[in-house]
C-alpha atoms as a PDB file:
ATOM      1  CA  UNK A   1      -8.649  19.542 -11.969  1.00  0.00           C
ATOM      2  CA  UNK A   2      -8.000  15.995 -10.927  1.00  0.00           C
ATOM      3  CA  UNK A   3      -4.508  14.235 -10.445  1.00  0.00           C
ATOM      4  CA  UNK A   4      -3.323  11.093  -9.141  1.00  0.00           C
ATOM      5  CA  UNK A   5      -0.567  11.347  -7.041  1.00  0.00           C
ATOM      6  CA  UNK A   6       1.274   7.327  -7.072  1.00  0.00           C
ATOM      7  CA  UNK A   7       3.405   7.400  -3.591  1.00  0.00           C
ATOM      8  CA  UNK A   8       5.840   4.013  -3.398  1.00  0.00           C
ATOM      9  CA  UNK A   9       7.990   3.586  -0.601  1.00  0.00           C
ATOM     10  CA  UNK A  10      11.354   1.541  -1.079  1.00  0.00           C
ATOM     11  CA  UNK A  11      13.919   0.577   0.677  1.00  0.00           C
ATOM     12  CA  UNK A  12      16.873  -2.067  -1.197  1.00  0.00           C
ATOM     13  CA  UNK A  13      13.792  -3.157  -3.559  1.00  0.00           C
ATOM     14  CA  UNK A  14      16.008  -2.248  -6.983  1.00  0.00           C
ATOM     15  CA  UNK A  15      14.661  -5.465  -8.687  1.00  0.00           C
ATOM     16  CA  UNK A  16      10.833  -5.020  -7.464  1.00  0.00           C
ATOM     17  CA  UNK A  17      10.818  -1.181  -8.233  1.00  0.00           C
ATOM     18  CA  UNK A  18      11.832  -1.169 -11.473  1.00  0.00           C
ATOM     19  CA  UNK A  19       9.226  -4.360 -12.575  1.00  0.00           C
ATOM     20  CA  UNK A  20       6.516  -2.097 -10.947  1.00  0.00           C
ATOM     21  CA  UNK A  21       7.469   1.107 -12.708  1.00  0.00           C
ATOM     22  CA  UNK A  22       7.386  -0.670 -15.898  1.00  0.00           C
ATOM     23  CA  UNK A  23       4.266  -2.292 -15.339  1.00  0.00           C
ATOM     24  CA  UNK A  24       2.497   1.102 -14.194  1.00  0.00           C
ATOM     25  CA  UNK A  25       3.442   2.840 -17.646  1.00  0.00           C
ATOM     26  CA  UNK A  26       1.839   0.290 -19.305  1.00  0.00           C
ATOM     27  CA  UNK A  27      -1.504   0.102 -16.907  1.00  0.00           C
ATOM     28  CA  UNK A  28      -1.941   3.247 -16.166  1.00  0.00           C
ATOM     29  CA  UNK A  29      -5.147   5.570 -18.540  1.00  0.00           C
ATOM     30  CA  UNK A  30      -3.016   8.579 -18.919  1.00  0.00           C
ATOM     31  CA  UNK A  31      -6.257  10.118 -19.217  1.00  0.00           C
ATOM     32  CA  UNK A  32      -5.889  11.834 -16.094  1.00  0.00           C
ATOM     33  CA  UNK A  33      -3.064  13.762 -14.652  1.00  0.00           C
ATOM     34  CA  UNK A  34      -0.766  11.743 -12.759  1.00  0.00           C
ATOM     35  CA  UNK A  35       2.573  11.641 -10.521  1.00  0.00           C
ATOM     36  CA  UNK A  36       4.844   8.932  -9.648  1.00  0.00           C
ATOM     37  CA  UNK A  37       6.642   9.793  -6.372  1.00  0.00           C
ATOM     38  CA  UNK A  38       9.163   6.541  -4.999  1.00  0.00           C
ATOM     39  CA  UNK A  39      10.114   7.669  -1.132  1.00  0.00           C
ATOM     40  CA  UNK A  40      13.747   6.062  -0.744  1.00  0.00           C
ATOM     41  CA  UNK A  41      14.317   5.017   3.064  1.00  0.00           C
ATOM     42  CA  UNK A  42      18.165   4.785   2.693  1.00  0.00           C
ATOM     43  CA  UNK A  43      18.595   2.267  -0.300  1.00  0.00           C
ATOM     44  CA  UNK A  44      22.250   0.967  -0.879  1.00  0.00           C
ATOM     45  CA  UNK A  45      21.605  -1.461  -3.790  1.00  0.00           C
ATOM     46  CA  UNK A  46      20.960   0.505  -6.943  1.00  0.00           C
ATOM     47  CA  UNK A  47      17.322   0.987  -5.936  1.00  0.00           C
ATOM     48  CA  UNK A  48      17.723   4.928  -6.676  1.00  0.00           C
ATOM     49  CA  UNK A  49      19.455   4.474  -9.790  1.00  0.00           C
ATOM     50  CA  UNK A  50      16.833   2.523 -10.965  1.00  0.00           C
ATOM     51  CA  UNK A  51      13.894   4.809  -9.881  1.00  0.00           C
ATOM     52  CA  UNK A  52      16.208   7.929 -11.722  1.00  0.00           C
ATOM     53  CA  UNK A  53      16.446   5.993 -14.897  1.00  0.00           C
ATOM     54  CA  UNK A  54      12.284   5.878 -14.991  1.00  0.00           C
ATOM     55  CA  UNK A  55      11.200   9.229 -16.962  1.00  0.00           C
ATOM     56  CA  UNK A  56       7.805   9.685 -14.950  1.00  0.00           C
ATOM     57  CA  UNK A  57       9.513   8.493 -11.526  1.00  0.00           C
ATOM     58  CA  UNK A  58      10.284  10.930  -8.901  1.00  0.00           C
ATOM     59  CA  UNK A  59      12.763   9.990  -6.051  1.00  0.00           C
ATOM     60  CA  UNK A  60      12.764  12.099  -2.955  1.00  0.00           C
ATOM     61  CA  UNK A  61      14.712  10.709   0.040  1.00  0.00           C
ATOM     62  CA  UNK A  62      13.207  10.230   3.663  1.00  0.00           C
ATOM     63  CA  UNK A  63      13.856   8.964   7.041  1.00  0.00           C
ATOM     64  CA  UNK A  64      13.330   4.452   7.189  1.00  0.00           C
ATOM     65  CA  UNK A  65       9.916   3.560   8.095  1.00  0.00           C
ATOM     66  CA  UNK A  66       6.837   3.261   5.774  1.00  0.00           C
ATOM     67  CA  UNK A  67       4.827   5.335   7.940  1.00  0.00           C
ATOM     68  CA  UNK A  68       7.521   8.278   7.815  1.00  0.00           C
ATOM     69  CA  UNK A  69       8.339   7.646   3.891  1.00  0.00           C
ATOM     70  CA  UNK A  70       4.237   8.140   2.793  1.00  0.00           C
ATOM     71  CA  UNK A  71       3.870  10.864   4.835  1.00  0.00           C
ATOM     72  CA  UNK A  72       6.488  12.344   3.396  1.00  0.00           C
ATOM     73  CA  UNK A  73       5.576  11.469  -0.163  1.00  0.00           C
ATOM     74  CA  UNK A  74       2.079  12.819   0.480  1.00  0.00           C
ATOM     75  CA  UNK A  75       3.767  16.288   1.454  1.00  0.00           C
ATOM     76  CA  UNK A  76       5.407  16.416  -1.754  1.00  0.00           C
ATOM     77  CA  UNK A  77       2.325  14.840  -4.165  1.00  0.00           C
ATOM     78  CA  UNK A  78       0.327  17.743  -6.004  1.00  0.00           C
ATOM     79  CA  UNK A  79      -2.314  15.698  -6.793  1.00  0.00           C
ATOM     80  CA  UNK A  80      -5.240  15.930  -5.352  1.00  0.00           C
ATOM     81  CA  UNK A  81      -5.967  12.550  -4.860  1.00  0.00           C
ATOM     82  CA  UNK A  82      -3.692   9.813  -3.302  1.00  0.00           C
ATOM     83  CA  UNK A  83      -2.386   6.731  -4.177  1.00  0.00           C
ATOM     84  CA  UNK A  84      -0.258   4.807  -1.906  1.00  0.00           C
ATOM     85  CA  UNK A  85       1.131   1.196  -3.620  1.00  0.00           C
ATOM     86  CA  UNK A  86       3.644  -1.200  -1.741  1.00  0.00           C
ATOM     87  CA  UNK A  87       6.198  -2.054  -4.574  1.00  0.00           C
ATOM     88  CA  UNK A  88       5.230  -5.610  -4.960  1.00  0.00           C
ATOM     89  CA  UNK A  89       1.502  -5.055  -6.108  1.00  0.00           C
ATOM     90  CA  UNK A  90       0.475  -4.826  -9.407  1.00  0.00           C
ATOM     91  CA  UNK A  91      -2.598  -3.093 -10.203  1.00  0.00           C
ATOM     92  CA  UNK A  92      -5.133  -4.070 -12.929  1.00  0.00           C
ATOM     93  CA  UNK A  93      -4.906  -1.826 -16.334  1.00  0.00           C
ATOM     94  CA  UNK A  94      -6.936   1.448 -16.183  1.00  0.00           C
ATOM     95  CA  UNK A  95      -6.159   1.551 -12.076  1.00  0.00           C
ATOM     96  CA  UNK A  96      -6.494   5.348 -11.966  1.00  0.00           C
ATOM     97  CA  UNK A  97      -9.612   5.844 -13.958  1.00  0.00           C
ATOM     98  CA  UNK A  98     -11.256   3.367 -11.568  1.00  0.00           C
ATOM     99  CA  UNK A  99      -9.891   5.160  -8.062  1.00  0.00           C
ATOM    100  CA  UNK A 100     -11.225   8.098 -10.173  1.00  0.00           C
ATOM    101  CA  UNK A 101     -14.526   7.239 -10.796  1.00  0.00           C
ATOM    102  CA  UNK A 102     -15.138   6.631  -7.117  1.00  0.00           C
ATOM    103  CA  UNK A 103     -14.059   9.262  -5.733  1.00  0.00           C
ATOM    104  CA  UNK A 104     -16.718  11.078  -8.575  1.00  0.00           C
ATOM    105  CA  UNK A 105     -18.807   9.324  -6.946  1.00  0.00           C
ATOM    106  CA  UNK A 106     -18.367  10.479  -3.342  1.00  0.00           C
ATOM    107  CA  UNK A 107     -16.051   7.647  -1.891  1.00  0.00           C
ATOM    108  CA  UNK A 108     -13.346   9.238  -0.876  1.00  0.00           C
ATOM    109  CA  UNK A 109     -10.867   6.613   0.127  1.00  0.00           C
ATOM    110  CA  UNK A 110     -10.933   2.868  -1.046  1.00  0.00           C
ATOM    111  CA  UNK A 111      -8.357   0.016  -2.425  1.00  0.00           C
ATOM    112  CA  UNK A 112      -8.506  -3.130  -5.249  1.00  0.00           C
ATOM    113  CA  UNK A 113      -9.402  -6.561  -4.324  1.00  0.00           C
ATOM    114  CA  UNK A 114      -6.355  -8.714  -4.202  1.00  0.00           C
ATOM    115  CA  UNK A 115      -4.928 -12.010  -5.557  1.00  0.00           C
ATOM    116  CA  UNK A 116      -1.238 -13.510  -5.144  1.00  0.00           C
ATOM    117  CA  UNK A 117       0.793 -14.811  -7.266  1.00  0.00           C
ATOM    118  CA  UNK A 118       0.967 -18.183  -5.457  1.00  0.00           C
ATOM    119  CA  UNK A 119      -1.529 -20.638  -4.987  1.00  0.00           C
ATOM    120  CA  UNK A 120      -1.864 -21.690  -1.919  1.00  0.00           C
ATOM    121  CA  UNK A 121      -5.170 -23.091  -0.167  1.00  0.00           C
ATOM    122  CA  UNK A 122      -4.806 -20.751   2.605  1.00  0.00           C
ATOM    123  CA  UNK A 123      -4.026 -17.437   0.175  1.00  0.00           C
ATOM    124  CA  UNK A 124      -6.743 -18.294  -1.871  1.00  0.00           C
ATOM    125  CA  UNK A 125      -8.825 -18.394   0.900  1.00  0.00           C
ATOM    126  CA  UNK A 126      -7.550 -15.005   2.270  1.00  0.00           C
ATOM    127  CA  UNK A 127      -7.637 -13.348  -1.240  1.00  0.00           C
ATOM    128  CA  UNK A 128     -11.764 -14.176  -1.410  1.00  0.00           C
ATOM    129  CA  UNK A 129     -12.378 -12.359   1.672  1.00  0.00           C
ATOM    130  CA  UNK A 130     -10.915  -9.367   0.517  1.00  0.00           C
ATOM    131  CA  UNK A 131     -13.988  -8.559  -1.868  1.00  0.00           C
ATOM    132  CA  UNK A 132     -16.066  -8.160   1.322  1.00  0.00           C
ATOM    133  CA  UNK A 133     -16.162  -4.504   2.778  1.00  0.00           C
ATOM    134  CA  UNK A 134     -15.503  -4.712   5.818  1.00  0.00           C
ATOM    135  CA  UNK A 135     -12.142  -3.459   7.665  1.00  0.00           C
ATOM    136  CA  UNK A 136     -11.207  -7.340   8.729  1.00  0.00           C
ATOM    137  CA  UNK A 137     -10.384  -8.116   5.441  1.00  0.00           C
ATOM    138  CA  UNK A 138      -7.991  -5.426   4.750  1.00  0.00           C
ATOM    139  CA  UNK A 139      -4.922  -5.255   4.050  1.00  0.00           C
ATOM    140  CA  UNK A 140      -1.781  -2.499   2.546  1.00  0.00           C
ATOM    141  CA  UNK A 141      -0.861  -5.031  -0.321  1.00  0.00           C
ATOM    142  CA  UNK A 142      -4.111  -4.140  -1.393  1.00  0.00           C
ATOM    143  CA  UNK A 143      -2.726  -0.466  -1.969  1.00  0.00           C
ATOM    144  CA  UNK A 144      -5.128   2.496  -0.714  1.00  0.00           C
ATOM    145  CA  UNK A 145      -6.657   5.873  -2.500  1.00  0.00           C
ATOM    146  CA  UNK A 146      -7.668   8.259  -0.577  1.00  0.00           C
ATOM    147  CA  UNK A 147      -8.018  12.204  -1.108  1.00  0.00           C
ATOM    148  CA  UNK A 148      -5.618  14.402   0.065  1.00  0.00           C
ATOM    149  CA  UNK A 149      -8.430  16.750   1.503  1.00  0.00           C
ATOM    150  CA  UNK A 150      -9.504  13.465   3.725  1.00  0.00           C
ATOM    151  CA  UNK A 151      -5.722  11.908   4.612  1.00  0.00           C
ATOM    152  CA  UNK A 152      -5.065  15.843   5.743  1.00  0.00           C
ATOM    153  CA  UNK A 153      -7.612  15.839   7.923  1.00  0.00           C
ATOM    154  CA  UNK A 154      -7.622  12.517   9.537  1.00  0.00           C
ATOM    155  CA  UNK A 155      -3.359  13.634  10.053  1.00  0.00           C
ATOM    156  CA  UNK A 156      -1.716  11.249   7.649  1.00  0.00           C
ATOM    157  CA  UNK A 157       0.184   7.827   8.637  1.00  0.00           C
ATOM    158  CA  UNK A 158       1.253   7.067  12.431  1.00  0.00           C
ATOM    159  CA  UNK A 159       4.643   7.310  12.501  1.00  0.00           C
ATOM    160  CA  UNK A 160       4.558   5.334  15.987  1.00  0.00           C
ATOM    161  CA  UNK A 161       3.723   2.215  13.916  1.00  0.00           C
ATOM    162  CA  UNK A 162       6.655   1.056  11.999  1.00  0.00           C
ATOM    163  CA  UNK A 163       4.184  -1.869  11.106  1.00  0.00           C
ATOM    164  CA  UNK A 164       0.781  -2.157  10.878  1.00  0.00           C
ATOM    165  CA  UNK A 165       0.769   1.290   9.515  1.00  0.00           C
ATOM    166  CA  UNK A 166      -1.836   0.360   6.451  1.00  0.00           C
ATOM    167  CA  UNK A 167      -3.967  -1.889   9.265  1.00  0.00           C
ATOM    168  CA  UNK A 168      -4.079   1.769  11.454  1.00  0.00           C
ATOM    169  CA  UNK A 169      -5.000   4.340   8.963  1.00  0.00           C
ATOM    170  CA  UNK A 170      -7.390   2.173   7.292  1.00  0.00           C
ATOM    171  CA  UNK A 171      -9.291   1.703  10.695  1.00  0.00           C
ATOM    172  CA  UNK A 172      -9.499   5.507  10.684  1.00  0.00           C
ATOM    173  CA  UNK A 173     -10.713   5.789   7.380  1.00  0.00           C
ATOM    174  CA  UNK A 174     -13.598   3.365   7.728  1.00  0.00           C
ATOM    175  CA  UNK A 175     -14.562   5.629  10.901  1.00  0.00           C
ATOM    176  CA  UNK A 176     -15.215   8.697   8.168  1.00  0.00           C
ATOM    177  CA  UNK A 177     -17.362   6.150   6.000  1.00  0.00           C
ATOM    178  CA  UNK A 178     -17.471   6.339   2.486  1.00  0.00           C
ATOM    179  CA  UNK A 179     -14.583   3.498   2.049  1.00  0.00           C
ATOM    180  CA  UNK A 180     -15.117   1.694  -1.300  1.00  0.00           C
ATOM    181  CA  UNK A 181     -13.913  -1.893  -2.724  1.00  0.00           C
ATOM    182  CA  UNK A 182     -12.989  -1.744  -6.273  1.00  0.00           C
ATOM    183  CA  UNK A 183     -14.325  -4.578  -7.878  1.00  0.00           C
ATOM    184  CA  UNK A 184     -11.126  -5.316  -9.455  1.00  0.00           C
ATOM    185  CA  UNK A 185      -7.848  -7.154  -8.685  1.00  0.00           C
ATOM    186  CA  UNK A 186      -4.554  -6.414  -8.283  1.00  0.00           C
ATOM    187  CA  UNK A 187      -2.160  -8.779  -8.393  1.00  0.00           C
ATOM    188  CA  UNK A 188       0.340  -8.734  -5.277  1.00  0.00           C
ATOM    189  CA  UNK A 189       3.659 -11.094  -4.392  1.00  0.00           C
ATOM    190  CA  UNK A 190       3.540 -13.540  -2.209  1.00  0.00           C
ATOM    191  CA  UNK A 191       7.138 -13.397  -1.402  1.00  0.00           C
ATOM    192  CA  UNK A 192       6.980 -12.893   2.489  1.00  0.00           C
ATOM    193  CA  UNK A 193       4.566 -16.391   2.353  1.00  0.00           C
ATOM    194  CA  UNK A 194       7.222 -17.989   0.275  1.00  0.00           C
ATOM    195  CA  UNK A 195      10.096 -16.764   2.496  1.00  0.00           C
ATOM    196  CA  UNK A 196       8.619 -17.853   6.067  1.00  0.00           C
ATOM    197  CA  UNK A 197       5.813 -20.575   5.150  1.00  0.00           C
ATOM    198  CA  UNK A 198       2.466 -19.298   4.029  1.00  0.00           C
ATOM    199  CA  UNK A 199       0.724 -21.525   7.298  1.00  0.00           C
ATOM    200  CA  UNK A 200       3.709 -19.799   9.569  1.00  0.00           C
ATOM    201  CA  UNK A 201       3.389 -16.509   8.138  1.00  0.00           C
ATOM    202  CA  UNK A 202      -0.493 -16.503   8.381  1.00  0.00           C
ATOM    203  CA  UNK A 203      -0.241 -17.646  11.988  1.00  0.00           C
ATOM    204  CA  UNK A 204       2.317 -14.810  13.619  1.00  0.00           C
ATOM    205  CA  UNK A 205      -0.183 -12.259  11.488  1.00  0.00           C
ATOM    206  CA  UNK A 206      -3.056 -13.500  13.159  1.00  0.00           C
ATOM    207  CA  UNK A 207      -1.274 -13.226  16.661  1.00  0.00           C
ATOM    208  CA  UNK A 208      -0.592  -9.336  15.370  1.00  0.00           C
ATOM    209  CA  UNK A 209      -3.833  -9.076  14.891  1.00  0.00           C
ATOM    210  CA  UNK A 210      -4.978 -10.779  18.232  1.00  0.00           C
ATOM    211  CA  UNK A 211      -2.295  -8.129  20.034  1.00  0.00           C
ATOM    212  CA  UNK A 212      -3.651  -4.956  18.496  1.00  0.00           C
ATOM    213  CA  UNK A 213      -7.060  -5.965  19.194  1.00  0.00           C
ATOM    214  CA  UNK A 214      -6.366  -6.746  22.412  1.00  0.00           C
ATOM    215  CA  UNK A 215      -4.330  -3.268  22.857  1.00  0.00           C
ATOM    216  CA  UNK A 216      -0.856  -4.550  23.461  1.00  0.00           C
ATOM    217  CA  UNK A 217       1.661  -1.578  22.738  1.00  0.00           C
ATOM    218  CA  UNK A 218       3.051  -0.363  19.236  1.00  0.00           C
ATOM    219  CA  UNK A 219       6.044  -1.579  21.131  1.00  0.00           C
ATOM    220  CA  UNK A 220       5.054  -5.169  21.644  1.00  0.00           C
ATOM    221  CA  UNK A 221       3.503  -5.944  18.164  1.00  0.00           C
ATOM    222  CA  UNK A 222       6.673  -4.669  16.811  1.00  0.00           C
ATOM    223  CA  UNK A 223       8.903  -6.776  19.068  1.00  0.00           C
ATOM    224  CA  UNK A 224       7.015 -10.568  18.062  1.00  0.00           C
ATOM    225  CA  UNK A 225       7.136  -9.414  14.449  1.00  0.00           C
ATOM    226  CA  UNK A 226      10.771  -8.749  14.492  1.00  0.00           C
ATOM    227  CA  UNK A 227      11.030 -12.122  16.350  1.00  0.00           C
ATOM    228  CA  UNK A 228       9.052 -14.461  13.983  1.00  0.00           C
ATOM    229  CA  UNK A 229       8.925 -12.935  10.775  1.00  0.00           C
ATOM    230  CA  UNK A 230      11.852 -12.634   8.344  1.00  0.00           C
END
């Protein structure tokens, strides 16, 4: 029997969570099983009132860090399939019977293609390339399925990453093969673009990019981000 387990980690997102739970009650088939499990990080602005207040919502608490807080929801998801969705992206209507379908049909881990809700010549740009699969134009705001069976055995999130997280498993993941594209979009905020300049923003995540690639430390990627980016 399938189910879709929906993991969302927060922390102080009370306006974002509760637009996204609302918006997933009224995209979502309900022709399969399905879970919603938010992972609080240590919230102090209403953000767990808010997720208690949703009927279908599950809160469980877990140490700060994304990496920690989806590992932790995929310990507590019975589903048998895996959904992990940052709480600004909004996925298209009928989301789970498409991640379903594919994983019918032997791809066991995948994501949406993406647009933002700004225009911008450079984000329009980036949100082309990310109908192309291939693992340099992925991204976590384009949220990731992947079976529990596989995420078990490939040992989850890296908890050494506080970011980059998405960037790392997803790597891993296109090393088992099998990673499909979903020729649909979701719909994700552009907020962090809007916040530090989208030309600023796109430059200190290419530098990320540049570091990992070049195998500068968990340490060191974590340091310029924490540096340059608000």
């Amino acid at each position: 029997m399938n189910k879709i387990s929906i993991i969302i980690p927060i922390l102080n997102e009370v306006d974002a969570i509760h637009r996204l739970l609302l918006h997933l009650e009224n995209t979502i088939s309900k022709t399969i099983d399905y879970e919603i499990i938010v992972v609080d990080g240590g919230s102090n602005d209403g953000s767990q009132k808010t997720v208690q207040n949703h009927q279908k919502a599950r809160l469980i608490n877990s140490e700060k860090g994304r990496a920690k807080q989806l590992n932790t929801g995929a310990k507590a998801a019975s589903g048998n399939i895996l959904y992990f969705l940052h709480c600004d992206s909004f996925p298209p209507k009928n989301f789970d019977i498409y991640v379903w379908e594919q994983v019918q049909n032997g791809n066991q881990a995948g994501c949406f293609r993406l647009k933002f809700d700004h225009l911008h010549p450079v984000l329009l740009v980036s949100q082309w390339f990310t109908r192309i699969n291939h693992i340099s134009c992925r991204g976590g705001d384009q949220s990731l399925f992947v079976t529990k069976e596989l995420f078990n055995e490939i040992g989850g999130y890296d908890e050494n990453y506080i970011i980059y997280e998405d960037n790392e498993i997803i790597k891993r993941l296109y090393q088992k093969g099998k990673f499909a594209v979903i020729p649909k979009y979701l719909i994700t905020s552009a907020r962090r673009y809007r916040e530090n300049g989208v030309w600023t923003l796109q430059y200190h995540f290419t530098v990320i990019h540049l570091k990992r690639r070049l195998g500068h430390s968990v340490e060191s990627m974590l340091d310029y981000y924490r540096k340059y980016v608000k």
